[in-house]
N, C-alpha and C. Protein backbone atom coordinates (compact mmCIF):
# COMPACT_ATOMS: atom_id res chain seq x y z
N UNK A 1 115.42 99.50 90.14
CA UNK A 1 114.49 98.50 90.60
C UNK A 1 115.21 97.25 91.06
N UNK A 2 114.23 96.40 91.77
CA UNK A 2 114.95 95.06 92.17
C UNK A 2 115.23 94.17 91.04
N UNK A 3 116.48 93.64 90.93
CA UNK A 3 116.79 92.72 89.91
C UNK A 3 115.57 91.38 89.76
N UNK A 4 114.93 90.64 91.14
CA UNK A 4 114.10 89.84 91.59
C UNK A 4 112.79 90.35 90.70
N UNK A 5 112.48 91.51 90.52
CA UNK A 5 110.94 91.88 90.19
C UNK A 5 110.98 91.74 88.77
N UNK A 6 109.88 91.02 88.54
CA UNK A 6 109.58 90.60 86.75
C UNK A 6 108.78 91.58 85.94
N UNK A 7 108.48 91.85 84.77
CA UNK A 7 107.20 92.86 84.50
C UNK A 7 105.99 92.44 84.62
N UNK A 8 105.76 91.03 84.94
CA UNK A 8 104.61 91.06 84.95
C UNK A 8 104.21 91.26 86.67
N UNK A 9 104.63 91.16 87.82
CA UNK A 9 104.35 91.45 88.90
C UNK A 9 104.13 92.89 89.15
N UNK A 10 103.14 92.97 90.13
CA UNK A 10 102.82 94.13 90.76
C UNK A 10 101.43 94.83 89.79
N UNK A 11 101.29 93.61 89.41
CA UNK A 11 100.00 94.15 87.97
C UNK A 11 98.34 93.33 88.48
N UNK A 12 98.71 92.23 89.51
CA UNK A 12 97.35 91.42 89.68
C UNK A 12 97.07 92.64 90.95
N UNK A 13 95.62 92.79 90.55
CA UNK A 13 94.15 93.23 91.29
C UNK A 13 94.82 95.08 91.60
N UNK A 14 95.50 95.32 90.06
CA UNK A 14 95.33 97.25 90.38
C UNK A 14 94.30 97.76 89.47
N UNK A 15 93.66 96.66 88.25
CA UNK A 15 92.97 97.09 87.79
C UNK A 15 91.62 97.85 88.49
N UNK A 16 90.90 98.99 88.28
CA UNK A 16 89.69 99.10 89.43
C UNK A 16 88.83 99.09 88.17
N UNK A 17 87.90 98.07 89.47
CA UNK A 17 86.93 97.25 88.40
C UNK A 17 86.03 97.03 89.81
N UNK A 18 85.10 98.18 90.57
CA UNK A 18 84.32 97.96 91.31
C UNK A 18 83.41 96.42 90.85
N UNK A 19 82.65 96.44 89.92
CA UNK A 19 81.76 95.32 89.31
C UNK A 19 82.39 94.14 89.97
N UNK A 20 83.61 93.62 89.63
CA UNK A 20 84.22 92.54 89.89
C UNK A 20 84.75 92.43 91.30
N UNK A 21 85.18 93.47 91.56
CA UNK A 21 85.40 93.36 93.42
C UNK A 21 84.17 93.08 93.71
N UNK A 22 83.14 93.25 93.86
CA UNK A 22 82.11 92.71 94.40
C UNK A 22 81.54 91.10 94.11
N UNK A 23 81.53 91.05 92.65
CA UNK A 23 81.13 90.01 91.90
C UNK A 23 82.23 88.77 93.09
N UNK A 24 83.80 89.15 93.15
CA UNK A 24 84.39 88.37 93.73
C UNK A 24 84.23 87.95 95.68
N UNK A 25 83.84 88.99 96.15
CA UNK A 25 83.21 88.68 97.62
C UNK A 25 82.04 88.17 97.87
N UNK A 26 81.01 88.51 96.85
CA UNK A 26 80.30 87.26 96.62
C UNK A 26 80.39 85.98 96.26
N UNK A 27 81.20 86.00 95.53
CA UNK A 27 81.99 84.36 95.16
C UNK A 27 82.53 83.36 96.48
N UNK A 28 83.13 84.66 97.02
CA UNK A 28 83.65 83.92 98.35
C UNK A 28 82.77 83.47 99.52
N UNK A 29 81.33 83.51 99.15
CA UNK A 29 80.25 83.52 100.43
C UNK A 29 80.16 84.91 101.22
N UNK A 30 80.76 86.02 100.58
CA UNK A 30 80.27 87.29 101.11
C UNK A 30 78.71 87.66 100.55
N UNK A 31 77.91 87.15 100.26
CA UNK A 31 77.01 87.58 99.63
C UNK A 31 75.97 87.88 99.86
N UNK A 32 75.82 87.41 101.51
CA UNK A 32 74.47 87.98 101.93
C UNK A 32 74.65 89.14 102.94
N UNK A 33 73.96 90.35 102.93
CA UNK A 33 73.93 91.73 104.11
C UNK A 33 72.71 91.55 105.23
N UNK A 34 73.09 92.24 105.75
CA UNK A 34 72.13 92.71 106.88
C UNK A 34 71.61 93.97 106.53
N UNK A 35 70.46 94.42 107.40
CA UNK A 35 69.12 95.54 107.30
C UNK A 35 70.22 96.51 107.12
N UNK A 36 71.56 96.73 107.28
CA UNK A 36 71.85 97.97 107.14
C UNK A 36 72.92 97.80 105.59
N UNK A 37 72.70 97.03 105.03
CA UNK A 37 73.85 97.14 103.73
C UNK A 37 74.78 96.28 103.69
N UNK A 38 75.48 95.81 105.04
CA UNK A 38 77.16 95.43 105.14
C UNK A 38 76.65 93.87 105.22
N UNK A 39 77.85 93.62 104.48
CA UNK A 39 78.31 92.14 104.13
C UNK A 39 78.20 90.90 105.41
N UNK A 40 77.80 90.25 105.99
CA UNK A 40 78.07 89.26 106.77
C UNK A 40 78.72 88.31 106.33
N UNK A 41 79.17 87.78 107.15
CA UNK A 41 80.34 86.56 107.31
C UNK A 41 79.53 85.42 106.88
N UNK A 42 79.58 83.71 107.25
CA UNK A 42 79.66 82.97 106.77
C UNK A 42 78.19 82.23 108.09
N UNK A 43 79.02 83.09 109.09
CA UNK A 43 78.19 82.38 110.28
C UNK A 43 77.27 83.60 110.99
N UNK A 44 76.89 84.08 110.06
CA UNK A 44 75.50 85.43 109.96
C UNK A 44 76.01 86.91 110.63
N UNK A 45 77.00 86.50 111.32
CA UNK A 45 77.71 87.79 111.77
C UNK A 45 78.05 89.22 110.80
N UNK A 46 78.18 90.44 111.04
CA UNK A 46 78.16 91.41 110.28
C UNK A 46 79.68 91.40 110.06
N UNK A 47 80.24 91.05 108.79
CA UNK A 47 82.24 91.31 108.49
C UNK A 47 82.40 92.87 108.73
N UNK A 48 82.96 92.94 109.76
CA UNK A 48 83.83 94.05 110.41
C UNK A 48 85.34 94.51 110.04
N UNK A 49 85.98 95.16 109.77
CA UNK A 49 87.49 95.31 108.92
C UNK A 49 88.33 96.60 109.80
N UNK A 50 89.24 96.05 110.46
CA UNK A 50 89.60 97.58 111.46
C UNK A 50 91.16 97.10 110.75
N UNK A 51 91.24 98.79 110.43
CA UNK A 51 93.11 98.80 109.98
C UNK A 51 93.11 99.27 110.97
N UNK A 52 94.86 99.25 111.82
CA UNK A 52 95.22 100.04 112.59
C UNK A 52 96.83 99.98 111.85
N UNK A 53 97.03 101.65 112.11
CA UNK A 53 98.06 102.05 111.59
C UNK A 53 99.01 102.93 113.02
N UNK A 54 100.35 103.70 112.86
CA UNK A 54 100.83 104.15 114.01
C UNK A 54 100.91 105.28 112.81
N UNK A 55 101.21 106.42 114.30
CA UNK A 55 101.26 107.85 113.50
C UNK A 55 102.96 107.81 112.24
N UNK A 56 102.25 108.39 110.86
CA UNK A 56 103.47 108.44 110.21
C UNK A 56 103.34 109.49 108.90
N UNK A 57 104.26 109.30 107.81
CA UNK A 57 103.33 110.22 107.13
C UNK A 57 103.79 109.72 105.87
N UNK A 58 103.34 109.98 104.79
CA UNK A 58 103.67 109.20 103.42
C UNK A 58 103.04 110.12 102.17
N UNK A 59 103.17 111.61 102.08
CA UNK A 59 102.88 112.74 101.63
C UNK A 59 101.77 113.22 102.49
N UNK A 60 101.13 112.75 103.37
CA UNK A 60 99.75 113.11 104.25
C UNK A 60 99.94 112.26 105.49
N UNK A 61 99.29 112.32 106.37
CA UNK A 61 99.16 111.51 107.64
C UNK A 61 98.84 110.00 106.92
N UNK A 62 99.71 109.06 107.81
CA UNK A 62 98.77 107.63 107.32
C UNK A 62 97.77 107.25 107.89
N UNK A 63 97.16 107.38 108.38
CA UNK A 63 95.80 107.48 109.45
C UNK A 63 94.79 108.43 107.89
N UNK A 64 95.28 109.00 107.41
CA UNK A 64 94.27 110.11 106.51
C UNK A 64 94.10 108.89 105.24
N UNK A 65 95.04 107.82 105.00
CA UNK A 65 95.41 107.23 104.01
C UNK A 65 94.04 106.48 103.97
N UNK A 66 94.26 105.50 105.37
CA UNK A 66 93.82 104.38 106.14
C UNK A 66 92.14 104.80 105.89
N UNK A 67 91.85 106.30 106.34
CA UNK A 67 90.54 106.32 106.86
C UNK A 67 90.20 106.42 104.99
N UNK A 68 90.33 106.89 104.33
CA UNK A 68 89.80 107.05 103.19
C UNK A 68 89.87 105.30 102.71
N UNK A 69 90.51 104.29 103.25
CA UNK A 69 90.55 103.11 102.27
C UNK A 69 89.61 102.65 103.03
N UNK A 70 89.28 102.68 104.19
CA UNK A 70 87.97 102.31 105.48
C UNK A 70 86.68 103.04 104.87
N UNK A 71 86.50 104.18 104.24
CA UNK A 71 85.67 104.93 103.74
C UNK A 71 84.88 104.01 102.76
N UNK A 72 86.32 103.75 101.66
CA UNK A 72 85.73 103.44 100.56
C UNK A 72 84.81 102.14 100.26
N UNK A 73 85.70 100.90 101.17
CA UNK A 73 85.22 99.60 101.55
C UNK A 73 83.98 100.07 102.39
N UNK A 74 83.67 100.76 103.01
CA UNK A 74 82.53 100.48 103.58
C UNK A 74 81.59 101.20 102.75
N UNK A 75 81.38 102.26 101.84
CA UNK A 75 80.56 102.43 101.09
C UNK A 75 80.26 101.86 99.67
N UNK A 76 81.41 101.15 98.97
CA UNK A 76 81.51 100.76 97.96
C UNK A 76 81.59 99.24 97.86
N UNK A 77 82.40 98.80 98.96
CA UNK A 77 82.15 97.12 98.70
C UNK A 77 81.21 96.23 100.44
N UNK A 78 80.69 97.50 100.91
CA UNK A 78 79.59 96.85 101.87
C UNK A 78 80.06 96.46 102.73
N UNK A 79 81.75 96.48 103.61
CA UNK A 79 82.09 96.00 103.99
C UNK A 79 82.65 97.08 105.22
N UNK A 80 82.14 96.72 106.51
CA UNK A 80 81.91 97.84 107.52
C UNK A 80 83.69 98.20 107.80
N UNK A 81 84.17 99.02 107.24
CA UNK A 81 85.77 99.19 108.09
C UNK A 81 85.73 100.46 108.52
N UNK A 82 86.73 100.20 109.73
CA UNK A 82 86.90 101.17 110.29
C UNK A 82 88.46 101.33 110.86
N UNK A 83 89.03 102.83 110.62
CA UNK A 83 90.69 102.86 110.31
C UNK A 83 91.15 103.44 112.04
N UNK A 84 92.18 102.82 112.62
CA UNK A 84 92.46 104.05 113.94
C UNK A 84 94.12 104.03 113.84
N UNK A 85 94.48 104.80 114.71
CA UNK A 85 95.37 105.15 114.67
C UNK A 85 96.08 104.70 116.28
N UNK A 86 97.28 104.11 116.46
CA UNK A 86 97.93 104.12 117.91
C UNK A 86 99.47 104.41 117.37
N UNK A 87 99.79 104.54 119.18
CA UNK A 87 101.45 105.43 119.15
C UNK A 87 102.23 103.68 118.69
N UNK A 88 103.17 104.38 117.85
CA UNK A 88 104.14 103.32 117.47
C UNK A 88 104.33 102.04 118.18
N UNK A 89 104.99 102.52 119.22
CA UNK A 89 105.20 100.84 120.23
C UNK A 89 104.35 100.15 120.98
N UNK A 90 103.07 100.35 120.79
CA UNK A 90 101.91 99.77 121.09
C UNK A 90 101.49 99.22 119.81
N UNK A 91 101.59 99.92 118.65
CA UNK A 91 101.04 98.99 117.04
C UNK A 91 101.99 98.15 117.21
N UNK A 92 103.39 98.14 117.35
CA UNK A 92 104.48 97.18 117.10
C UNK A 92 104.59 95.93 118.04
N UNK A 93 103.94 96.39 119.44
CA UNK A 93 103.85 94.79 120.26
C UNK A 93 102.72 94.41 119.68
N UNK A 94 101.46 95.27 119.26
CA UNK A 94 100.27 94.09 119.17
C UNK A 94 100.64 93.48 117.98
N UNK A 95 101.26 94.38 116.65
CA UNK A 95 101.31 93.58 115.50
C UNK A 95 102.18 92.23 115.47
N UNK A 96 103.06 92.35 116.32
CA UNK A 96 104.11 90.91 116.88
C UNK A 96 103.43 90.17 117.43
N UNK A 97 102.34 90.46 117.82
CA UNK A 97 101.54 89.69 118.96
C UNK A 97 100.91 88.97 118.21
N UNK A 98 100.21 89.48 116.93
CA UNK A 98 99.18 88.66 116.02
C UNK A 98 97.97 89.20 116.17
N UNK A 99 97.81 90.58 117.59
CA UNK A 99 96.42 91.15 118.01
C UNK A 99 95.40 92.14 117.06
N UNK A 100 96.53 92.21 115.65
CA UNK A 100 95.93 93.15 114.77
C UNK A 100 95.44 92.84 113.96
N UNK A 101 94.60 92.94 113.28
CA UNK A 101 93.08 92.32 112.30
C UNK A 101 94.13 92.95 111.21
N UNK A 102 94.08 94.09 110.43
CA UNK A 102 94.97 94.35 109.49
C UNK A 102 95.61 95.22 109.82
N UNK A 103 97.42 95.23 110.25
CA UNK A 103 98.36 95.71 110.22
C UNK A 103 98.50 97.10 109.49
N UNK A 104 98.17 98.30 109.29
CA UNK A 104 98.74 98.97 108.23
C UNK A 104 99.45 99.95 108.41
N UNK A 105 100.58 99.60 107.67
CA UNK A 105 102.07 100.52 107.54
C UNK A 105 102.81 100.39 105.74
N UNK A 106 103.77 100.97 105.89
CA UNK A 106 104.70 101.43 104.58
C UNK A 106 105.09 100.22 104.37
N UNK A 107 105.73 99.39 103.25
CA UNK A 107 106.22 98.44 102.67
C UNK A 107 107.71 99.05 102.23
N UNK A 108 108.66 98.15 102.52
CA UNK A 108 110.13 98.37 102.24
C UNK A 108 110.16 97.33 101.28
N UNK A 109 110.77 97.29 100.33
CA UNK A 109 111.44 96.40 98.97
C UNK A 109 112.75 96.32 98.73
N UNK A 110 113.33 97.67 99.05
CA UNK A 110 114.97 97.50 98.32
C UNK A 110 115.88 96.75 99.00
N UNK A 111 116.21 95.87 100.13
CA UNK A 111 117.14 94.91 100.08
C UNK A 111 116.30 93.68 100.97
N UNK A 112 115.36 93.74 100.50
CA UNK A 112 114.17 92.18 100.87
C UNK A 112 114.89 91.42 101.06
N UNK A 113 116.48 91.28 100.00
CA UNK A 113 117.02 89.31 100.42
C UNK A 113 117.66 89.49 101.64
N UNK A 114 118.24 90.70 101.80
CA UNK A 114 118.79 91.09 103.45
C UNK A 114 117.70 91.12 104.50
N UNK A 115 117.02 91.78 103.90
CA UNK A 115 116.05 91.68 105.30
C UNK A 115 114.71 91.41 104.68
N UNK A 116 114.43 89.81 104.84
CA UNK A 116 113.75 89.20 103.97
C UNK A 116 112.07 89.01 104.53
N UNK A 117 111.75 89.99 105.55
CA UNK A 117 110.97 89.89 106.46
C UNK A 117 109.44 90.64 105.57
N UNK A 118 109.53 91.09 104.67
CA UNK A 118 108.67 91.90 104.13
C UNK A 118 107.87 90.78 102.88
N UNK A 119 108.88 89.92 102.78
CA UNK A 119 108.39 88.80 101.67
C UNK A 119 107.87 87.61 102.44
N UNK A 120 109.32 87.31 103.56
CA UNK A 120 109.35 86.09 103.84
C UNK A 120 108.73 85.82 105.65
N UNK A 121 107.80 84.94 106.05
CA UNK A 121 108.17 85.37 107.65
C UNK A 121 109.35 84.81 107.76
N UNK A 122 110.05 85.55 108.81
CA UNK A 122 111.11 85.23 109.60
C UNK A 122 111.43 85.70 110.65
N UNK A 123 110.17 86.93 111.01
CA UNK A 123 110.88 87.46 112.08
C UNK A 123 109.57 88.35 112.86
N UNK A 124 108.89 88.35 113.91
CA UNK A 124 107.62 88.68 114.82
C UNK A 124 107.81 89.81 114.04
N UNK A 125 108.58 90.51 113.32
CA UNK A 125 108.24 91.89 112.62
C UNK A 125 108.03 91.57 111.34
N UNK A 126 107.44 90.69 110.63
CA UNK A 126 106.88 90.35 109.40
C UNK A 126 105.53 90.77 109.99
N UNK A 127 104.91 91.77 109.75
CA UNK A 127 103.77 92.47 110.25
C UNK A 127 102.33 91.56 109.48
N UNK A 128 102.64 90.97 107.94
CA UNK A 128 101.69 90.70 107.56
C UNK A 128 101.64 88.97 107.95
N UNK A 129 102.48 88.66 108.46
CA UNK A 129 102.80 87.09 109.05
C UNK A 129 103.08 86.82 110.55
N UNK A 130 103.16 87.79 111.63
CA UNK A 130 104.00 87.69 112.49
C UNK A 130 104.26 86.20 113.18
N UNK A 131 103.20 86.39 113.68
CA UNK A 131 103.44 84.12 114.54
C UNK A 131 103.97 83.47 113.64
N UNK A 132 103.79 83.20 112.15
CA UNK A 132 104.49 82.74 111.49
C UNK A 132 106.12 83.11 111.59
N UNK A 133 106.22 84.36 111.65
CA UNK A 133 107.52 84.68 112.02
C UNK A 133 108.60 84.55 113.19
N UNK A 134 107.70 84.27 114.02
CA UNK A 134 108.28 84.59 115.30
C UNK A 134 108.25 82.63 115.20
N UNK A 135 107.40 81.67 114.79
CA UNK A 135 108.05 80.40 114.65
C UNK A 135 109.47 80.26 113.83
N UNK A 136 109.31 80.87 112.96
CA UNK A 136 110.54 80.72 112.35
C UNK A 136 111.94 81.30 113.23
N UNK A 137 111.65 82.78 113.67
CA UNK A 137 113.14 83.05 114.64
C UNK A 137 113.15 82.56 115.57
N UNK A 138 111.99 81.38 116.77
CA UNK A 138 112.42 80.79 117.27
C UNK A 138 112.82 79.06 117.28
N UNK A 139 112.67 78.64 116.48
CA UNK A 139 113.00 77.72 115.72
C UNK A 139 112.10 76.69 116.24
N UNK A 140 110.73 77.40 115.99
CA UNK A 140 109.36 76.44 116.66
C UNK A 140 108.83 76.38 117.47
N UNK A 141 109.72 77.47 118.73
CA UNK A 141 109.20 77.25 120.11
C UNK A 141 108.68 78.33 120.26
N UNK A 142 108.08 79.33 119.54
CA UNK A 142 106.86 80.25 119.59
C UNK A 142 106.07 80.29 118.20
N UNK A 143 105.14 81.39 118.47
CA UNK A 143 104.39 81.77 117.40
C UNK A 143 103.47 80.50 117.04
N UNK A 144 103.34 80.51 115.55
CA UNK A 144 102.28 79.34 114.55
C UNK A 144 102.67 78.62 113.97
N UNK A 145 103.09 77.22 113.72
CA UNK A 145 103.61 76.82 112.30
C UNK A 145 103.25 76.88 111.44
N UNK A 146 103.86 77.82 110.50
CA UNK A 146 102.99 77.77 109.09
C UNK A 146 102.33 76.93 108.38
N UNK A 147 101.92 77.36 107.57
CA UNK A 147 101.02 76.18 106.66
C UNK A 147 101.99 75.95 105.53
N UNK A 148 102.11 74.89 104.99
CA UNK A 148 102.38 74.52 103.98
C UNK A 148 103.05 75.85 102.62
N UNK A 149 102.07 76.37 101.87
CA UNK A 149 102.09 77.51 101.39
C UNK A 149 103.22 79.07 101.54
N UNK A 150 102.87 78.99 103.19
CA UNK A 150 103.69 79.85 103.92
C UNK A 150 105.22 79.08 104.10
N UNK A 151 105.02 77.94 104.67
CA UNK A 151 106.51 77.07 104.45
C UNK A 151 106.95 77.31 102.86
N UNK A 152 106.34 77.08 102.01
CA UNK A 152 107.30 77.18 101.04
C UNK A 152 107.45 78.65 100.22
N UNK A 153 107.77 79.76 101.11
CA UNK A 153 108.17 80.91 100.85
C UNK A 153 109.28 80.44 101.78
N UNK A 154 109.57 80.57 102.84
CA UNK A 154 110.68 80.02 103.63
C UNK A 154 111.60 79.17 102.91
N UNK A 155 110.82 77.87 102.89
CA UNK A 155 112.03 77.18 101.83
C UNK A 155 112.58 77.86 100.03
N UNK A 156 112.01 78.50 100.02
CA UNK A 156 112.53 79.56 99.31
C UNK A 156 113.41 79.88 98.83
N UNK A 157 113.73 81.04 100.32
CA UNK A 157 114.38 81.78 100.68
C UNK A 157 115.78 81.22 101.60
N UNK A 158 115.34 79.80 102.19
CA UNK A 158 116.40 79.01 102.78
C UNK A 158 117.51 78.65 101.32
N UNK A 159 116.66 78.59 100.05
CA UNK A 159 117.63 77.93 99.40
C UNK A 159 118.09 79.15 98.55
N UNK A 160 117.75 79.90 98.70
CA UNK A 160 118.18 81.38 97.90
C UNK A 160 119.62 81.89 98.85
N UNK A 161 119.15 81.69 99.77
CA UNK A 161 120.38 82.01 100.96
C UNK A 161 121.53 81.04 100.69
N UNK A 162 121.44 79.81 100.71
CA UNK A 162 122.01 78.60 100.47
C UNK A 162 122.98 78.48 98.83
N UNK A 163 122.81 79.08 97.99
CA UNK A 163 122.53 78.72 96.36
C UNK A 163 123.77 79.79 96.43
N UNK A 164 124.75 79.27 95.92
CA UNK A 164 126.26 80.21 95.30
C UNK A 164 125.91 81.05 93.66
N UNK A 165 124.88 79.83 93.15
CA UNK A 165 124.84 80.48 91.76
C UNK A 165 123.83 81.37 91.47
N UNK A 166 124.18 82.76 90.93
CA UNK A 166 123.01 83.92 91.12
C UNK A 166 122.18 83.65 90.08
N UNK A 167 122.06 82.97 88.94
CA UNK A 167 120.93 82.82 88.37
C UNK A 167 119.91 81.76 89.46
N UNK A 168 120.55 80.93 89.85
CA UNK A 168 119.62 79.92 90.57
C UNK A 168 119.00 81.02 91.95
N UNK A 169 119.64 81.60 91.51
CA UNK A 169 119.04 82.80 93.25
C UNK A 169 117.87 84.14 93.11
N UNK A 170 118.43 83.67 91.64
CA UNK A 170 117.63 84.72 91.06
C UNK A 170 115.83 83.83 91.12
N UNK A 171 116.22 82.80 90.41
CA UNK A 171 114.85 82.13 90.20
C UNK A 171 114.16 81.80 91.38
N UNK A 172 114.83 81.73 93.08
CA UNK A 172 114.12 81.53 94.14
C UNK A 172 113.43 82.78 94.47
N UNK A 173 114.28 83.65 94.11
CA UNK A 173 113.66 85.34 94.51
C UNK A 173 112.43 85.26 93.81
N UNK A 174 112.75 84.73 92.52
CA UNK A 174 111.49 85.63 91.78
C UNK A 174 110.19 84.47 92.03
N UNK A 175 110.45 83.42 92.46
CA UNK A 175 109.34 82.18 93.41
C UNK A 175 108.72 83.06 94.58
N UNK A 176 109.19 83.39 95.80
CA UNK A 176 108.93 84.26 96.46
C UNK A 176 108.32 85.38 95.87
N UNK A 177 108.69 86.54 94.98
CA UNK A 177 107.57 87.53 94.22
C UNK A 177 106.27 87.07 93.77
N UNK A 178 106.60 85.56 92.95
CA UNK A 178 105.58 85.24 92.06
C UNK A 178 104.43 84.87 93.22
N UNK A 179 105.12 84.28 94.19
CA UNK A 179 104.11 83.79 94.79
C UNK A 179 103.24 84.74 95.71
N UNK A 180 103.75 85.84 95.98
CA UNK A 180 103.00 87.51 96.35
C UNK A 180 102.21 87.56 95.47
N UNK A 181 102.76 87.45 94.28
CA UNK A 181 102.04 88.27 93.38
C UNK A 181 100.66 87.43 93.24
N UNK A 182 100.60 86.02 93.20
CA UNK A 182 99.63 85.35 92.67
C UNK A 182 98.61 85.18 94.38
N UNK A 183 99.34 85.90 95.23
CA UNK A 183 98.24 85.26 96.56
C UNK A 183 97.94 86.77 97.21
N UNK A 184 98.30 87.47 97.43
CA UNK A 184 98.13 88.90 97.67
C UNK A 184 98.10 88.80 99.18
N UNK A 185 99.03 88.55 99.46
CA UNK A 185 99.47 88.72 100.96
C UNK A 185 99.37 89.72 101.79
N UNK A 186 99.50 90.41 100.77
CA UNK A 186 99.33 92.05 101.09
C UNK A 186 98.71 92.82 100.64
N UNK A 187 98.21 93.58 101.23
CA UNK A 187 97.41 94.57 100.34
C UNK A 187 97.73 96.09 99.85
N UNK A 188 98.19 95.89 98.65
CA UNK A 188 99.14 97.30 98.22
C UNK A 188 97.82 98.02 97.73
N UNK A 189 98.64 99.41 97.94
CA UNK A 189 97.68 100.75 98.03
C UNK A 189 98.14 101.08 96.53
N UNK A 190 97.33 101.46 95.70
CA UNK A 190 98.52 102.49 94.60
C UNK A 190 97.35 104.12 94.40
């Protein structure tokens, strides 16, 4: 395992606890539907949820993954999704682009501080950040500037890079985890 990962990470929201997934999208102003069941937005619109994934496979097709997690959200938490599938280098410009509602692909972990793009944006291929990323590799002159929040995963990782002493490198890494862990940036499958 990664030296960076603590025991308590990788433990917020695997509990399944339908009751409370719901209880919590209502919390958020998901709470009122339309004549057909599904959740509307804030400004009466029906919340719509499209993964798009590229062909791959991860013991089954990921498209087979995708459509069963599109399945489940739309029968179980009211929330209309729908999963498709495109050829690789068409998911990979739009996801750089920022054109993808939710990104979905495989997650890499084992050398994150090398290629820190999976934690940190830094790079139009931080799929779950890209504009954020693509500000950062161009040093402002594209993409989004992050917010605050998102800046300080960056500064982070600037000082993790920076820092000779591995306990002190250790504790930026595990800032960066903690802070996954406590905001859910991502949405892990288990």
């Amino acid at each position: 395992g990664d030296l960076y990962w603590k025991p308590e990470f990788n433990k917020t929201a695997i509990e399944f606890d339908l009751e409370q997934a719901n209880a919590l999208l209502d919390g958020v102003g998901l709470d009122q539907k339309d004549a057909e069941g599904y959740r509307l937005r804030p400004d009466g619109e029906r919340l719509e949820l499209l993964i798009t994934c590229y062909p791959s496979e991860m013991g089954v097709p990921v498209i087979d993954i995708f459509n069963k997690i599109a399945e489940y959200w739309d029968t179980n938490l009211s929330i209309k999704t729908t999963a498709e599938e495109v050829e690789r280098s068409l998911w990979s410009e739009r996801a750089r682009a920022g054109d993808l509602m939710m990104p979905g692909y495989g997650i890499a972990n084992a050398l994150w501080v090398i290629d820190p793009l999976w934690f940190v944006p830094t790079s139009p291929s931080t799929y779950w950040a890209g504009l954020y990323g693509t500000w950062y590799a161009t040093g402002g002159k594209g993409g989004e500037e992050p917010p605050a929040e998102f800046m300080n995963l960056i500064d982070n990782y600037e000082k993790l890079k920076a820092e000779p002493d591995a306990a002190k490198q250790l504790e930026y890494g595990q800032a960066i985890l903690a802070q996954h862990d406590q905001n859910g940036y991502v949405i892990g499958i288990v």
